[in-house]
Structure formats: structure tokens, C-alpha cells
PDB file of N, CA and C in Angstrom:
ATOM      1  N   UNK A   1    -178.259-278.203  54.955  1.00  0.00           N
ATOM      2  CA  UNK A   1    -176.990-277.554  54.704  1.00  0.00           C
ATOM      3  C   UNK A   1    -177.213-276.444  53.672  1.00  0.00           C
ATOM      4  N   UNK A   2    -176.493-275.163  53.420  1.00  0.00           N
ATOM      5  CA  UNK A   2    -176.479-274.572  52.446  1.00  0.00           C
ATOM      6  C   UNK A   2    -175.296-274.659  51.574  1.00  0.00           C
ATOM      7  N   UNK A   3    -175.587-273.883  50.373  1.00  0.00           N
ATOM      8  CA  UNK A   3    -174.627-273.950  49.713  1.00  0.00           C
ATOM      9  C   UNK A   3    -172.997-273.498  50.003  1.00  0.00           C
ATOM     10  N   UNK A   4    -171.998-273.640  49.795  1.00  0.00           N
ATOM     11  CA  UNK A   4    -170.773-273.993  50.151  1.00  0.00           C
ATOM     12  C   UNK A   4    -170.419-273.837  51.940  1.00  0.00           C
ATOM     13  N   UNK A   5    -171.147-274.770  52.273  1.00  0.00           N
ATOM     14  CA  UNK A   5    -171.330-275.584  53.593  1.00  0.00           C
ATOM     15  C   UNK A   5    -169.861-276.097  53.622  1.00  0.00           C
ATOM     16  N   UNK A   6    -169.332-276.662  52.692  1.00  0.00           N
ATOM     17  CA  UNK A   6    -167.681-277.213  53.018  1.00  0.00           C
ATOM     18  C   UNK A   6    -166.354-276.420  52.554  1.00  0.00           C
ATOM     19  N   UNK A   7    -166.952-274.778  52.694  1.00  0.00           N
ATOM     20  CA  UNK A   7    -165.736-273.989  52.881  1.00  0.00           C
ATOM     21  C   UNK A   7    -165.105-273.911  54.075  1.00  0.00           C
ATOM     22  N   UNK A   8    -163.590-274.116  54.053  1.00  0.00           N
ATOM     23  CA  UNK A   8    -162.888-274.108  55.614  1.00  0.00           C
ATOM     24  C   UNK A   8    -163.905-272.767  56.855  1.00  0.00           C
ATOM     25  N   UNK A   9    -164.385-271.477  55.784  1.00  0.00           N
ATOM     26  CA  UNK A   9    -165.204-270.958  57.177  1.00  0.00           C
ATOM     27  C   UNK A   9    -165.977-271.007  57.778  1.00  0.00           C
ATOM     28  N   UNK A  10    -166.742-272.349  56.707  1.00  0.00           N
ATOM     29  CA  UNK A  10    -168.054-272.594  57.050  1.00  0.00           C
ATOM     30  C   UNK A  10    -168.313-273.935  58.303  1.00  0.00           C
ATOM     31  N   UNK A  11    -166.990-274.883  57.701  1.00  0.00           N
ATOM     32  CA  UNK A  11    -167.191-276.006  58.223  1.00  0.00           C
ATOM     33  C   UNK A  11    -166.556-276.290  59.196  1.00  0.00           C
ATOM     34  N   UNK A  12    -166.780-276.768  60.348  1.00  0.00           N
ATOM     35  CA  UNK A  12    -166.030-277.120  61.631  1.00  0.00           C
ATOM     36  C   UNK A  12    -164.518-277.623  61.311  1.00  0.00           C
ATOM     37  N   UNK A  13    -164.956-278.734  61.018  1.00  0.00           N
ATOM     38  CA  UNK A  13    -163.839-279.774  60.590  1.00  0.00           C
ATOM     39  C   UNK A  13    -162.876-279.826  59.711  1.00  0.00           C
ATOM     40  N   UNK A  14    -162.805-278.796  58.650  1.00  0.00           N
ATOM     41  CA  UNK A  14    -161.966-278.379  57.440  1.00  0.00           C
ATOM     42  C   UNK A  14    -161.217-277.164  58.491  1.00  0.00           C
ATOM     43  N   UNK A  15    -161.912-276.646  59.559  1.00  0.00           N
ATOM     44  CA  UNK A  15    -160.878-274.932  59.553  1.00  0.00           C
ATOM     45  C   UNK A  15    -159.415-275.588  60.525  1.00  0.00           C
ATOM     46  N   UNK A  16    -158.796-274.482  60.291  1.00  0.00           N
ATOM     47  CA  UNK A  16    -157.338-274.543  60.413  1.00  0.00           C
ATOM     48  C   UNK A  16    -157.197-274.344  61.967  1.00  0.00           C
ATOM     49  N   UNK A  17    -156.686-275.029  62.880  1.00  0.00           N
ATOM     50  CA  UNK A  17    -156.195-274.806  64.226  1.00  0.00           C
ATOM     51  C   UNK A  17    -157.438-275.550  64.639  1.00  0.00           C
ATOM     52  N   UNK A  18    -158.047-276.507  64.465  1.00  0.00           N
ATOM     53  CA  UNK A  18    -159.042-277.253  65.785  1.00  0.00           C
ATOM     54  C   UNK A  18    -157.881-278.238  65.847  1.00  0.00           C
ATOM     55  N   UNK A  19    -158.202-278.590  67.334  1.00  0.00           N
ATOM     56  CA  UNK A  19    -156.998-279.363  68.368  1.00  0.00           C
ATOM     57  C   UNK A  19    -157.175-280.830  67.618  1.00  0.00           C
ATOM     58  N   UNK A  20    -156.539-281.632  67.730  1.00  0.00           N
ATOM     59  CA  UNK A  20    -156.314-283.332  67.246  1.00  0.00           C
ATOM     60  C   UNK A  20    -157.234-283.757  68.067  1.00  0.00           C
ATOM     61  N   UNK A  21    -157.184-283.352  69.569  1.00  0.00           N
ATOM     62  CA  UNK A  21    -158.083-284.052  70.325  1.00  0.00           C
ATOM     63  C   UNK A  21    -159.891-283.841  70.437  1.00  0.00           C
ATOM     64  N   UNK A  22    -159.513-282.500  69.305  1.00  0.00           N
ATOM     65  CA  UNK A  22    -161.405-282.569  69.208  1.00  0.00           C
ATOM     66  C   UNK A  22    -162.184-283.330  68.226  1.00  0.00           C
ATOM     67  N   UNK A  23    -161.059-283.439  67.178  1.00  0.00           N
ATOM     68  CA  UNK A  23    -161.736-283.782  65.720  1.00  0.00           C
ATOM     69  C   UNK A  23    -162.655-285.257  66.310  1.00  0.00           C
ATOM     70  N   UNK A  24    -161.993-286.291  67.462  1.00  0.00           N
ATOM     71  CA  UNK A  24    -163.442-287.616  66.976  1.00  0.00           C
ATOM     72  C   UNK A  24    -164.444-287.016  67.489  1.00  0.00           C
ATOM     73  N   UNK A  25    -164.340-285.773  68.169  1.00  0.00           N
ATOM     74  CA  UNK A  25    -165.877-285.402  68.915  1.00  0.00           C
ATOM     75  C   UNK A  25    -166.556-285.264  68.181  1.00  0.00           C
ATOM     76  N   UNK A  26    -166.158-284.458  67.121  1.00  0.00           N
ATOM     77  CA  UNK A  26    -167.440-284.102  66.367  1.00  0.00           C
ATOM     78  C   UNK A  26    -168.740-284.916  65.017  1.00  0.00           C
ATOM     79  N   UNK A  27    -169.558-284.523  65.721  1.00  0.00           N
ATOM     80  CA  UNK A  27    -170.661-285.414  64.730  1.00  0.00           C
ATOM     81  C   UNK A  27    -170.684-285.238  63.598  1.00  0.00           C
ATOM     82  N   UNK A  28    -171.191-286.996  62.814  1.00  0.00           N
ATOM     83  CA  UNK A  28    -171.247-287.081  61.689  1.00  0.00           C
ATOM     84  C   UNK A  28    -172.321-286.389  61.148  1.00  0.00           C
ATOM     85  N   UNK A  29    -173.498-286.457  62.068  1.00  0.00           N
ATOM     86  CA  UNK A  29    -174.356-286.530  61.476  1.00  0.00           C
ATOM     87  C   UNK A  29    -175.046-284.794  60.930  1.00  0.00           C
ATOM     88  N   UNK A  30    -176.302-284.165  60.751  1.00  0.00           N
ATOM     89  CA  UNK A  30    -176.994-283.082  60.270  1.00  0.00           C
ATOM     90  C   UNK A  30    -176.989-282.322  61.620  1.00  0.00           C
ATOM     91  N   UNK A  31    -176.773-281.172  61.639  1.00  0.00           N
ATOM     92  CA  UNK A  31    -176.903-280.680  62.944  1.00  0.00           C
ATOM     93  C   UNK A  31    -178.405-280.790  63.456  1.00  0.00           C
ATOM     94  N   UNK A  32    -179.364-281.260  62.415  1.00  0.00           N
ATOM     95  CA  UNK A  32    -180.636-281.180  63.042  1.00  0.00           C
ATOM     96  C   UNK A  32    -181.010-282.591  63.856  1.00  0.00           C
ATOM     97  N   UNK A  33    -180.031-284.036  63.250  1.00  0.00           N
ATOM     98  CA  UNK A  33    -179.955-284.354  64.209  1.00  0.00           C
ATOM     99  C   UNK A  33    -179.332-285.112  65.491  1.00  0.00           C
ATOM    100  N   UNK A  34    -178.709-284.173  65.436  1.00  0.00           N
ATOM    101  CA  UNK A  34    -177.908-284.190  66.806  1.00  0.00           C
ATOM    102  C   UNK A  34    -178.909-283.782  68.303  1.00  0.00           C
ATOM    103  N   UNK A  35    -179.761-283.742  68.425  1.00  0.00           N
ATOM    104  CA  UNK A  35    -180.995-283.757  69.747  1.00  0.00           C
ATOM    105  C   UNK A  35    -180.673-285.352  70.027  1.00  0.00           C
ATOM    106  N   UNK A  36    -180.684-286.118  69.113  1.00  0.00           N
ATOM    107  CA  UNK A  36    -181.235-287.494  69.484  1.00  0.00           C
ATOM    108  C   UNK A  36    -179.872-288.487  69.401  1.00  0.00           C
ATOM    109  N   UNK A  37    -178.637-287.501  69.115  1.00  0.00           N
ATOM    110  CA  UNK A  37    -177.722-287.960  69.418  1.00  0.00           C
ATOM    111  C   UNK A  37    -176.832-288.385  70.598  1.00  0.00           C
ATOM    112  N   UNK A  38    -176.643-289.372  71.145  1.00  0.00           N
ATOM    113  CA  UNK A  38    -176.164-289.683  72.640  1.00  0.00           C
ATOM    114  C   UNK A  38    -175.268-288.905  73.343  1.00  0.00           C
ATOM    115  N   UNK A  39    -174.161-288.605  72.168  1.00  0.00           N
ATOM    116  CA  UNK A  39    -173.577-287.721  72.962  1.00  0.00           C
ATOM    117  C   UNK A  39    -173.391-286.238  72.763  1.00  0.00           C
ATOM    118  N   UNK A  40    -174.551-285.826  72.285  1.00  0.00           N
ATOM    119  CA  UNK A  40    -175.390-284.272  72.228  1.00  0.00           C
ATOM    120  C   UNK A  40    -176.124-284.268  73.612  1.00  0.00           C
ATOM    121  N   UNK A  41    -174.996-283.985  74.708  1.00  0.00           N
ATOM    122  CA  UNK A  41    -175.785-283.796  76.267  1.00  0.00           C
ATOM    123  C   UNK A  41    -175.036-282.980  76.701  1.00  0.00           C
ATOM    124  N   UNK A  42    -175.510-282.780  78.012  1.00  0.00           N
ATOM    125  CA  UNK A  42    -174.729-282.263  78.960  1.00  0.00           C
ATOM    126  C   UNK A  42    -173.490-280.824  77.873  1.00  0.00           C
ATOM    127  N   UNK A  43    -172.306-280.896  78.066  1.00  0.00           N
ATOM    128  CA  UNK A  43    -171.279-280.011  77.295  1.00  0.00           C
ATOM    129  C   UNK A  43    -171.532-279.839  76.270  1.00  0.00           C
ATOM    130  N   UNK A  44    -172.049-280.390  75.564  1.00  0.00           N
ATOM    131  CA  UNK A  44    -172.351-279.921  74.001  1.00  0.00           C
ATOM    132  C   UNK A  44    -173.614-279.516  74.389  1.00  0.00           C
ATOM    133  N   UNK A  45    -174.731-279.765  74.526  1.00  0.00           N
ATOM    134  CA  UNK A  45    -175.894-279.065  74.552  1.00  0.00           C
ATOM    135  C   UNK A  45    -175.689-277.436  75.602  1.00  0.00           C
ATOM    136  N   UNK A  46    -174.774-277.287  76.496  1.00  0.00           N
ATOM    137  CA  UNK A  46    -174.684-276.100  77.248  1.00  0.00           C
ATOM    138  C   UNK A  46    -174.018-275.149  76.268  1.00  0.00           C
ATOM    139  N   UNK A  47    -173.125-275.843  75.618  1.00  0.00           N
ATOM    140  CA  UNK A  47    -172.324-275.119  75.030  1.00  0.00           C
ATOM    141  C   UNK A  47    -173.108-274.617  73.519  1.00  0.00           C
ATOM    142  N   UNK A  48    -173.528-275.719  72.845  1.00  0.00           N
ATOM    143  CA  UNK A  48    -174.806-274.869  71.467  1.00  0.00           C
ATOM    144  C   UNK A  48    -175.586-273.682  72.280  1.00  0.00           C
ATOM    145  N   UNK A  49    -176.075-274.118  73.052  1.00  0.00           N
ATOM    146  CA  UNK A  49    -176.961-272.864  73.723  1.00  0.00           C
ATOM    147  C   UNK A  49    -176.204-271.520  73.730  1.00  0.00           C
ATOM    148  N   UNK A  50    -175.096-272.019  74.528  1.00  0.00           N
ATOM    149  CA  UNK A  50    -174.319-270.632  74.815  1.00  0.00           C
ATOM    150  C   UNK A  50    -173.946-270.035  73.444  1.00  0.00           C
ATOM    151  N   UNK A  51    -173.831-270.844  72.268  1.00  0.00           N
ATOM    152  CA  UNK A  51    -173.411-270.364  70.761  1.00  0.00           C
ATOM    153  C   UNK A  51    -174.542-269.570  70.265  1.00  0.00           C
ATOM    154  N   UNK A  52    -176.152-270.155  70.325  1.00  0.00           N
ATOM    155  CA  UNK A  52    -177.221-269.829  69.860  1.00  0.00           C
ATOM    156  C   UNK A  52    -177.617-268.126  70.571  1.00  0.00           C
ATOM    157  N   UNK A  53    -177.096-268.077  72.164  1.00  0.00           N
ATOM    158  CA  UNK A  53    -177.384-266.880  72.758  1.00  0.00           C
ATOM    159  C   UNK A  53    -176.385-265.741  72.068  1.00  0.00           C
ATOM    160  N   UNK A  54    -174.998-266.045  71.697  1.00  0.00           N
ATOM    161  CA  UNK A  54    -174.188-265.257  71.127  1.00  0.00           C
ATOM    162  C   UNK A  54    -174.846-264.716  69.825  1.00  0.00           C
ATOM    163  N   UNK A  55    -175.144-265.802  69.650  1.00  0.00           N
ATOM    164  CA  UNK A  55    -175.350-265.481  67.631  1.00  0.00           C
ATOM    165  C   UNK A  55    -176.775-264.661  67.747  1.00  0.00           C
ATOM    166  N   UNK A  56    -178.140-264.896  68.691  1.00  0.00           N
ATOM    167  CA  UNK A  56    -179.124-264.111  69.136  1.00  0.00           C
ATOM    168  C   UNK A  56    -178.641-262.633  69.304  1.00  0.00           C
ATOM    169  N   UNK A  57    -177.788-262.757  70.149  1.00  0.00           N
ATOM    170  CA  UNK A  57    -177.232-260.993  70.595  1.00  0.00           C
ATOM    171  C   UNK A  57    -176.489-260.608  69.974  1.00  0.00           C
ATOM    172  N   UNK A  58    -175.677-260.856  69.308  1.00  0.00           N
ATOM    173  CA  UNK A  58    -175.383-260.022  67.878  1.00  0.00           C
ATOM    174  C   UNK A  58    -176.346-259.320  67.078  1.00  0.00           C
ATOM    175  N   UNK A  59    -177.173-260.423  66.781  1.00  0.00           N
ATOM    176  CA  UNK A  59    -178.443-259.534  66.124  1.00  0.00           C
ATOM    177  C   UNK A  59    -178.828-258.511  66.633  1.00  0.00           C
ATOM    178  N   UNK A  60    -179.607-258.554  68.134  1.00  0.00           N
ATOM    179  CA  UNK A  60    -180.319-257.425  68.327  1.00  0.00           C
ATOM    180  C   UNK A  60    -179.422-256.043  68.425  1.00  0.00           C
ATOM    181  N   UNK A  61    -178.139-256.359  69.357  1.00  0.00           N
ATOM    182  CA  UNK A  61    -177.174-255.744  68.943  1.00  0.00           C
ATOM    183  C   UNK A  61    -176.724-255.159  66.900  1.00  0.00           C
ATOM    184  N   UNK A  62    -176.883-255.855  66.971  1.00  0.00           N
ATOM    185  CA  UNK A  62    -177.044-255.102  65.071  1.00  0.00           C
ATOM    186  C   UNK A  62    -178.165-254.106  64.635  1.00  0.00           C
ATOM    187  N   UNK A  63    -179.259-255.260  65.413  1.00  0.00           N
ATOM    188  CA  UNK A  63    -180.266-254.198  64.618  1.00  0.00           C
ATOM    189  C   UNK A  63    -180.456-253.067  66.107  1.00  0.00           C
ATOM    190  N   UNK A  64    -180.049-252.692  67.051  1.00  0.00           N
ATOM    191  CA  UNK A  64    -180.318-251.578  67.872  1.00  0.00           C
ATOM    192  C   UNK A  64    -179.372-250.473  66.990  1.00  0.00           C
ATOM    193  N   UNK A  65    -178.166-250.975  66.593  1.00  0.00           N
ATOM    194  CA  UNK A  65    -177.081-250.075  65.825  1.00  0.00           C
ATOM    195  C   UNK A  65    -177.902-249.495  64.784  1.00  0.00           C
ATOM    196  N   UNK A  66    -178.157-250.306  63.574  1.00  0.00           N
ATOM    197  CA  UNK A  66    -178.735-249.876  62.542  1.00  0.00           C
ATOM    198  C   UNK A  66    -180.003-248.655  62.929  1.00  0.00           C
ATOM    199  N   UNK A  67    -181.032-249.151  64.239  1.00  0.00           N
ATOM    200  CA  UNK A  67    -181.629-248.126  64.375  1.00  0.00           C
ATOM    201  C   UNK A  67    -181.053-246.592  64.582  1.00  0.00           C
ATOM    202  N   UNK A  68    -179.799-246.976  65.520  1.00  0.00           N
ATOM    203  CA  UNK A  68    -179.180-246.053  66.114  1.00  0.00           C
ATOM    204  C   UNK A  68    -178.402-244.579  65.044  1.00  0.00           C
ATOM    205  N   UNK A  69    -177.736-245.681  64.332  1.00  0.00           N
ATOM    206  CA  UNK A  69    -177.497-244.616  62.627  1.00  0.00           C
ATOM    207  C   UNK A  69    -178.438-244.185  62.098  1.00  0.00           C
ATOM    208  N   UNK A  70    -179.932-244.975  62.072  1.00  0.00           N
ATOM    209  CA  UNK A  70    -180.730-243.863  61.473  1.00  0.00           C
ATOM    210  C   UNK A  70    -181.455-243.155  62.168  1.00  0.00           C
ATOM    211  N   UNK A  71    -181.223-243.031  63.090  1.00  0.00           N
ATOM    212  CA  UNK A  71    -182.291-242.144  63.818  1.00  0.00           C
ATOM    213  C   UNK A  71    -181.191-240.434  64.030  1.00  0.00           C
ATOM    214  N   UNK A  72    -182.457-239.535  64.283  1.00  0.00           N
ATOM    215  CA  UNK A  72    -181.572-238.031  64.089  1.00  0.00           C
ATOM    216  C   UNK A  72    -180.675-237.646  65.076  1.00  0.00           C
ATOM    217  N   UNK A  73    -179.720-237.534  65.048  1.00  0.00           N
ATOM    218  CA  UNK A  73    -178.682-237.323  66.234  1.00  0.00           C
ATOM    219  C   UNK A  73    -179.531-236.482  67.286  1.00  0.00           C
ATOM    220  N   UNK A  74    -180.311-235.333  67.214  1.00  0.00           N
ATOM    221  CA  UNK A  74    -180.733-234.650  68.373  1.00  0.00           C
ATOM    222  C   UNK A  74    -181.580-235.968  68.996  1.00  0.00           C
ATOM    223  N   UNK A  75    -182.062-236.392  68.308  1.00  0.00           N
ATOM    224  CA  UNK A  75    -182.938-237.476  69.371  1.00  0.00           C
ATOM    225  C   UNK A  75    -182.344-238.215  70.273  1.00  0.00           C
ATOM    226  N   UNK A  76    -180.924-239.212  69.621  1.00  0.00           N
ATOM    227  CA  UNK A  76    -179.773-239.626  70.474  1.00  0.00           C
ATOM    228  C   UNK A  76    -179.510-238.596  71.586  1.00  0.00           C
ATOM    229  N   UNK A  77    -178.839-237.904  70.869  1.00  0.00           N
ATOM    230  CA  UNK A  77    -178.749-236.768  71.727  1.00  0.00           C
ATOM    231  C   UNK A  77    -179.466-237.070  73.303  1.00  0.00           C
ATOM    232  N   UNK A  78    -180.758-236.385  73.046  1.00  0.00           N
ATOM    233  CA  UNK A  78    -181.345-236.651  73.644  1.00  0.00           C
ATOM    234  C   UNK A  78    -181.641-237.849  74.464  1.00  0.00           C
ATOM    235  N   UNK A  79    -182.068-238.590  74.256  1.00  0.00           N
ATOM    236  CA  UNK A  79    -181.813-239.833  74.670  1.00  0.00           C
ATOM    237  C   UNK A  79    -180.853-240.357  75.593  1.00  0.00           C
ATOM    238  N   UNK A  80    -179.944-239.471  74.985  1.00  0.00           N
ATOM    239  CA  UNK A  80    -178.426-240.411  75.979  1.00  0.00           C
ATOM    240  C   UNK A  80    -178.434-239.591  77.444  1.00  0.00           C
ATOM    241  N   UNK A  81    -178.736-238.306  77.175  1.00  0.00           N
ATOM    242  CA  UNK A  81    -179.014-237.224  78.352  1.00  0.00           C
ATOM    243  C   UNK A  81    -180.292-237.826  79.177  1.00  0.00           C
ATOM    244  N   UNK A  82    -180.641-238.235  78.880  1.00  0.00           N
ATOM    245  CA  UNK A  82    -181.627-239.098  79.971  1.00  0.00           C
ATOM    246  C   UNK A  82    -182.711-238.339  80.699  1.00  0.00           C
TER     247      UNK A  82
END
């Protein structure tokens, strides 16, 4: 965990608007381990994935931007003209 891990933005279970009917889903335990948790299958494991691919493509998406601001507009330029 890091440090203030139990701020409502940080933590699942503290934020405001999760449904009544999700709260017993969620595990007690460390997210690390939840692999060996029984019911870490099927929907929850499709669904971390699908979280892990989001949070992946943001990044590169970030860092293509960051390149994108620094690089010299004629090159864009260029570039985009193909």
C-alpha cells in the first residue's frame, strides 16, 4: 500500500456512490493477493485486465503528447502531412 491509501480517492470502499450491492464483493485482502483468491476469476480478473490496459494507454498516450509538445512544430507539421 502507499501512503494515504485510505483517502476516499484512493480507496475503493471509502468513495462516494459505489452501489450497496458491490461493497461484499470486494476483497479484504492486498491486491497482491488476490491471484490466489477464489473469487479473483473469471469478471474480476477480465475486468483488472481491462483496468491495467486503460491505465497502460494513458501512459503511452501521455508520453506520445509530451513528445508531441516538444518536438518543433515544422516537424509535426510535417509529419501530419504525411
Amino acid at each position: 500500500m502507499f501512503e494515504g491509501y485510505h483517502q476516499p480517492q484512493h480507496h475503493v470502499a471509502m468513495r462516494d456512490g459505489l452501489p450497496v450491492a458491490l461493497r461484499p464483493t470486494l476483497l479484504e485482502e492486498a491486491e497482491s493477493d488476490w491471484r490466489s483468491h477464489p473469487r479473483y476469476a473469471g469478471k474480476a480478473r477480465f475486468f483488472m485486465n481491462i483496468h491495467r490496459q486503460l491505465i497502460d494507454g494513458s501512459a503511452q498516450l501521455a508520453g506520445a503528447l509530451e513528445q508531441l509538445r516538444d518536438a518543433p512544430e515544422s516537424e509535426v507539421k510535417d509529419h501530419l502531412r504525411g
